[in-house]
Every structure is written in structure tokens, then in C-alpha cells.
Protein backbone atom coordinates (compact mmCIF):
# COMPACT_ATOMS: atom_id res chain seq x y z
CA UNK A 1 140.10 79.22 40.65
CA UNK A 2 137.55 81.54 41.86
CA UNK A 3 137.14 81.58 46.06
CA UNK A 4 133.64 80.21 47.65
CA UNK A 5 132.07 82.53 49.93
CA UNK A 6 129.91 81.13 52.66
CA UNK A 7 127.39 83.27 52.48
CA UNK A 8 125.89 82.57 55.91
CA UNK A 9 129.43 82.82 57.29
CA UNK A 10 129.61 86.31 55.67
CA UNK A 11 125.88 87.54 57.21
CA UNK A 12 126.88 86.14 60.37
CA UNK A 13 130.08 88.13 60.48
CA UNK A 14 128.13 91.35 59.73
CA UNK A 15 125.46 90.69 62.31
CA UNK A 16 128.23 90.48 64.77
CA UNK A 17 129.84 93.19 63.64
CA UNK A 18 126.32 94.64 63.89
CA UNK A 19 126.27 93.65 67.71
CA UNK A 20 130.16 95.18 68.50
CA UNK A 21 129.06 98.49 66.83
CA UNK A 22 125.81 98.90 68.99
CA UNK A 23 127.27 97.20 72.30
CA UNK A 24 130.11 99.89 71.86
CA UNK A 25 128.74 102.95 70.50
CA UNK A 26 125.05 102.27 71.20
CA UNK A 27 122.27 100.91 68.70
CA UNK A 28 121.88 104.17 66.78
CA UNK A 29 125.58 104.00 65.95
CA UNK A 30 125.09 100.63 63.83
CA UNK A 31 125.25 101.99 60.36
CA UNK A 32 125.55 100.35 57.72
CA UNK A 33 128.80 102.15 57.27
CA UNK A 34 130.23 102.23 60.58
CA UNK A 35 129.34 97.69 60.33
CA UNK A 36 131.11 97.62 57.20
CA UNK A 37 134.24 99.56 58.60
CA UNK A 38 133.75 97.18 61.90
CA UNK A 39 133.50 94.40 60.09
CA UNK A 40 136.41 95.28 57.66
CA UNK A 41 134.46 95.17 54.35
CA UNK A 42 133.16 97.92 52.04
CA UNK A 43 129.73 99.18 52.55
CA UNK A 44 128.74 97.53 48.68
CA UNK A 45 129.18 94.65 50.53
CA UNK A 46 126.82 95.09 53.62
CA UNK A 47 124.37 96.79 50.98
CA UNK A 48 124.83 93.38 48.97
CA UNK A 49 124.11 91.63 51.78
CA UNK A 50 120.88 93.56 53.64
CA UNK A 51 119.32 96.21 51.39
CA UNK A 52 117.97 97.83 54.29
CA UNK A 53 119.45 99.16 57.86
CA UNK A 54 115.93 97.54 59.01
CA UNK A 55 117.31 94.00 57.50
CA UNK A 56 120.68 94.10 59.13
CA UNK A 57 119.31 95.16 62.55
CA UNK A 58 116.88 92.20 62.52
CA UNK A 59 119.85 89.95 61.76
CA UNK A 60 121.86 91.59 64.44
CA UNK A 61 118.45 90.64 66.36
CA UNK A 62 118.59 86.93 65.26
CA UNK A 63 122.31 86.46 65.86
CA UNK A 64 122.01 88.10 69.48
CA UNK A 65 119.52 84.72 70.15
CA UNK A 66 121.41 82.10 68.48
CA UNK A 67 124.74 83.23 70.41
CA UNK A 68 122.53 83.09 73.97
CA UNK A 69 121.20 80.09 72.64
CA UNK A 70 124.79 78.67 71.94
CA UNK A 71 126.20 79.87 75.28
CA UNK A 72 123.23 78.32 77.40
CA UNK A 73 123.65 75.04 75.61
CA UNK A 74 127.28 75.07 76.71
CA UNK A 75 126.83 75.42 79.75
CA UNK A 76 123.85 73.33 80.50
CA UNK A 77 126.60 70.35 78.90
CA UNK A 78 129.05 71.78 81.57
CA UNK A 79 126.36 70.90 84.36
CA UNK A 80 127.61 68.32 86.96
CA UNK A 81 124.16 67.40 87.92
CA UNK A 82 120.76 68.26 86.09
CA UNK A 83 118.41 69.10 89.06
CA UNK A 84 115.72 70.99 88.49
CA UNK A 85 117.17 74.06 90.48
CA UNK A 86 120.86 73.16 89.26
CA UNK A 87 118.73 74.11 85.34
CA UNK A 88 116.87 76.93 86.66
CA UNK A 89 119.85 78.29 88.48
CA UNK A 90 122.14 78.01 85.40
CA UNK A 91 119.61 79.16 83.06
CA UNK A 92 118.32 82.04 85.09
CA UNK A 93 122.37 82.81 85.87
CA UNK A 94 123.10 82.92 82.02
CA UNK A 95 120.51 85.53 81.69
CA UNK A 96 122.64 88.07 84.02
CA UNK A 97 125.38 90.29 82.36
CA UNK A 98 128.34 88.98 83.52
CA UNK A 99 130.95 88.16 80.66
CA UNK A 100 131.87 90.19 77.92
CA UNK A 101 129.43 88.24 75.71
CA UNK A 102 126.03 88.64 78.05
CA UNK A 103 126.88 92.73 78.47
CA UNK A 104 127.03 93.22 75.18
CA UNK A 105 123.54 90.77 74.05
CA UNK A 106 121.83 92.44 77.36
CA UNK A 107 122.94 96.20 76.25
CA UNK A 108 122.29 95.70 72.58
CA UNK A 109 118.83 93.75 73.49
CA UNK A 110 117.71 96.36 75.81
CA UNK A 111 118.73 98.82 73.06
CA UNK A 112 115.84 97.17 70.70
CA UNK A 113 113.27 96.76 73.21
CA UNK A 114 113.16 100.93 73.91
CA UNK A 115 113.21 100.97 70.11
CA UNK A 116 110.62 98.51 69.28
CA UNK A 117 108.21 100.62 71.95
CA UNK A 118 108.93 103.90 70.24
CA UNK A 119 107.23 102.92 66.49
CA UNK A 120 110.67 103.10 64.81
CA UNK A 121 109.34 100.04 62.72
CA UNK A 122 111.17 97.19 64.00
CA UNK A 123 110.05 93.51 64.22
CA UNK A 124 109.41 91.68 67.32
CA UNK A 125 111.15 88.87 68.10
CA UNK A 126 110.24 85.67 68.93
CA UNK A 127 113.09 84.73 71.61
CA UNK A 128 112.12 85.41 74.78
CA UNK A 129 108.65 83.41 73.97
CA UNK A 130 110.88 80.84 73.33
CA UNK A 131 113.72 81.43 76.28
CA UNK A 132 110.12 81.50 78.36
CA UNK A 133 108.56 78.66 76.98
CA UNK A 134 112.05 76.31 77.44
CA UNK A 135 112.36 77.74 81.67
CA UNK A 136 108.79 76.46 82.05
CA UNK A 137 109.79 73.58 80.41
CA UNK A 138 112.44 73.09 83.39
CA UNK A 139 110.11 73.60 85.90
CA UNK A 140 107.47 71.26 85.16
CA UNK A 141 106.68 68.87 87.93
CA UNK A 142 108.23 71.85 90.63
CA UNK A 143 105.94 74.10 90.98
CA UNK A 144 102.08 74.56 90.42
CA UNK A 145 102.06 76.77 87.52
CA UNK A 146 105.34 76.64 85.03
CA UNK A 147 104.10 79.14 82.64
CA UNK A 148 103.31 81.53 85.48
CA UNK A 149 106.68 80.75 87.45
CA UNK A 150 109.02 81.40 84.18
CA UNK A 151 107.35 84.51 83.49
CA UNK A 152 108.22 85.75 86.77
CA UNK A 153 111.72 84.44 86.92
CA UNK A 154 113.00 86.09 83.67
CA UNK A 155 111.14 89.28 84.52
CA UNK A 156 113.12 89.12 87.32
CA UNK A 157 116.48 88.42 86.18
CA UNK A 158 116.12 90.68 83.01
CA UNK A 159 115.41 93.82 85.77
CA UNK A 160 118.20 92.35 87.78
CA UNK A 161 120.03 92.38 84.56
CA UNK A 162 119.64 95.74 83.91
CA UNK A 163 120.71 96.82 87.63
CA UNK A 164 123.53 95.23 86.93
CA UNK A 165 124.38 96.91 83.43
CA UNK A 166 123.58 100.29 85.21
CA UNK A 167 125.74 99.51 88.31
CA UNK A 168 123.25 99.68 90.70
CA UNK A 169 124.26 96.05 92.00
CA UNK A 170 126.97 93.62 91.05
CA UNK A 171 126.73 90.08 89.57
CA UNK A 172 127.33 88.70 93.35
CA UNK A 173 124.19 90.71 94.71
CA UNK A 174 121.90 89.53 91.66
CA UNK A 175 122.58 86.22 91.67
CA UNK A 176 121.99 85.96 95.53
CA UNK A 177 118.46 87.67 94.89
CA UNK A 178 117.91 84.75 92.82
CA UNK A 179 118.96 82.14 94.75
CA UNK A 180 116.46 83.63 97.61
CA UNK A 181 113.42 83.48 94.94
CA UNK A 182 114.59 79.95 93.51
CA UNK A 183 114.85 78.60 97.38
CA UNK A 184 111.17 80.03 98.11
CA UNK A 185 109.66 78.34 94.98
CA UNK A 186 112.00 75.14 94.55
């Protein structure tokens, strides 16, 4: 009897791979040969997948926002309480680098946006319109101007972000910057 292949299961596992390669080696790194020998398959099969490298980054692109996605719905179902700053805090915490998971979306992510400014051809992404769109969501009803405020906040934890990927500050240090911006506005 022949075997079923899931075939989202199988362009999941190569957009992942995809992610591994890039977070490791850096973005230009992601090959499609160097995902197939991450991923453990034979390049035919990455080719049979995404005909161009173009195709497989933009998966890599989409499965870097369903995993954040997946992670921040876990832990807003971990929350004790659902206060408006207990949300914001959690969201805006999830957006710092500080598992394994989060270092690797916020280096591969950062990775695409100095690509996508350089012309190299790459589609922009919809996420962070919609990671924006859900934190003003959160605030409504705390401050004056929830489009304005969520704007602000994930500028400022995507910089914070990045001082933390470069070492310039730890996870401690970013989160208490903040916590000094959520008590000001909340």
C-alpha cells in the first residue's frame, strides 16, 4: 500500500528547516541545498516542493508568523489574569528574544527586513500589520489613541529586541524598559 504524504506537513518541515539554516548560518546560507540536507531530504524534493529559492524563503517567511502566532496564543491561555497591562505585558514580552524559538524568528526576521530594503525581490509581509493591529486591539479603552500606542510599543520592543540579539542589553534590562513605558501609558 502506497504511504500518504501530508503535503502541508512536508512544506512545513522545509520552511523550518528553512528557519534552522538561516537562524544558524545566516539567511544567505538557506539554499535550497543546504534546507534539503537540513531537513534530511534530497534537493528533488525541495525543488518539488518550491520551484524557486524566492518561494521557499516566503514560506520560511509565513512559518516564522504562524510559530509567533502559536507561541503568543499559548501563552496568552497560560495568563492568570487578562488585564489590559497583564496582555500588553505578555504580548510585548513575547516579542523579545529570549528562548531558543524567539532568537531564531527575531534573527531570521531581521535577516528579511535588511533584505526586503535592499531590492533583492522579496515580498512583504503582512504580519506585523497584523501583530500591530491585534496590540491596539488590547489597548482599546486604555489609552487615547490605540493605533498610535501599538505602533510605538512594538517599535520599541523590536529595537529592544535587537539590543538584545546584539548583546548590548539582556532580557532582564529590556523587559524593565518596558515595564517603565507600559507604567507611563497604562
Amino acid at each position: 500500500m502506497p504511504r500518504v504524504v501530508d503535503h502541508e506537513q512536508r512544506r512545513a518541515g522545509l520552511a523550518a528547516a528553512v528557519v534552522r539554516v538561516a537562524a544558524r548560518d545566516g539567511l544567505h546560507a538557506a539554499t535550497m541545498r543546504s534546507v534539503a540536507a537540513e531537513a534530511g531530504v534530497s534537493f528533488s524534493l525541495v525543488q518539488y516542493y518550491f520551484d524557486t529559492k524566492a518561494a521557499l524563503l516566503r514560506a520560511a517567511l509565513d512559518h516564522l508568523e504562524a510559530e509567533a502566532v502559536r507561541r503568543w496564543a499559548d501563552r496568552l491561555a497560560a495568563l492568570p489574569e487578562r488585564s489590559p497591562r497583564a496582555v500588553v505585558e505578555a504580548f510585548l514580552d513575547e516579542a523579545l528574544p529570549t528562548t531558543p524559538d524567539s532568537r531564531a524568528h527575531h534573527v531570521v526576521w531581521t535577516a528579511y527586513a535588511a533584505l526586503s530594503m535592499t531590492g533583492t525581490g522579496l515580498p512583504t509581509h503582512a504580519g506585523p500589520d497584523r501583530r500591530e493591529r491585534e496590540l491596539a486591539g488590547y489597548l482599546e479603552g486604555a489609552v487615547d489613541d490605540p493605533g498610535l500606542e501599538a505602533a510605538r510599543l512594538l517599535a520599541l520592543a523590536h529595537g529592544l529586541g535587537t539590543s538584545v540579539l546584539i548583546g548590548r542589553m539582556g532580557p532582564p534590562r529590556a523587559r524593565a524598559v518596558l515595564a517603565l513605558h507600559l507604567d507611563a501609558i497604562l
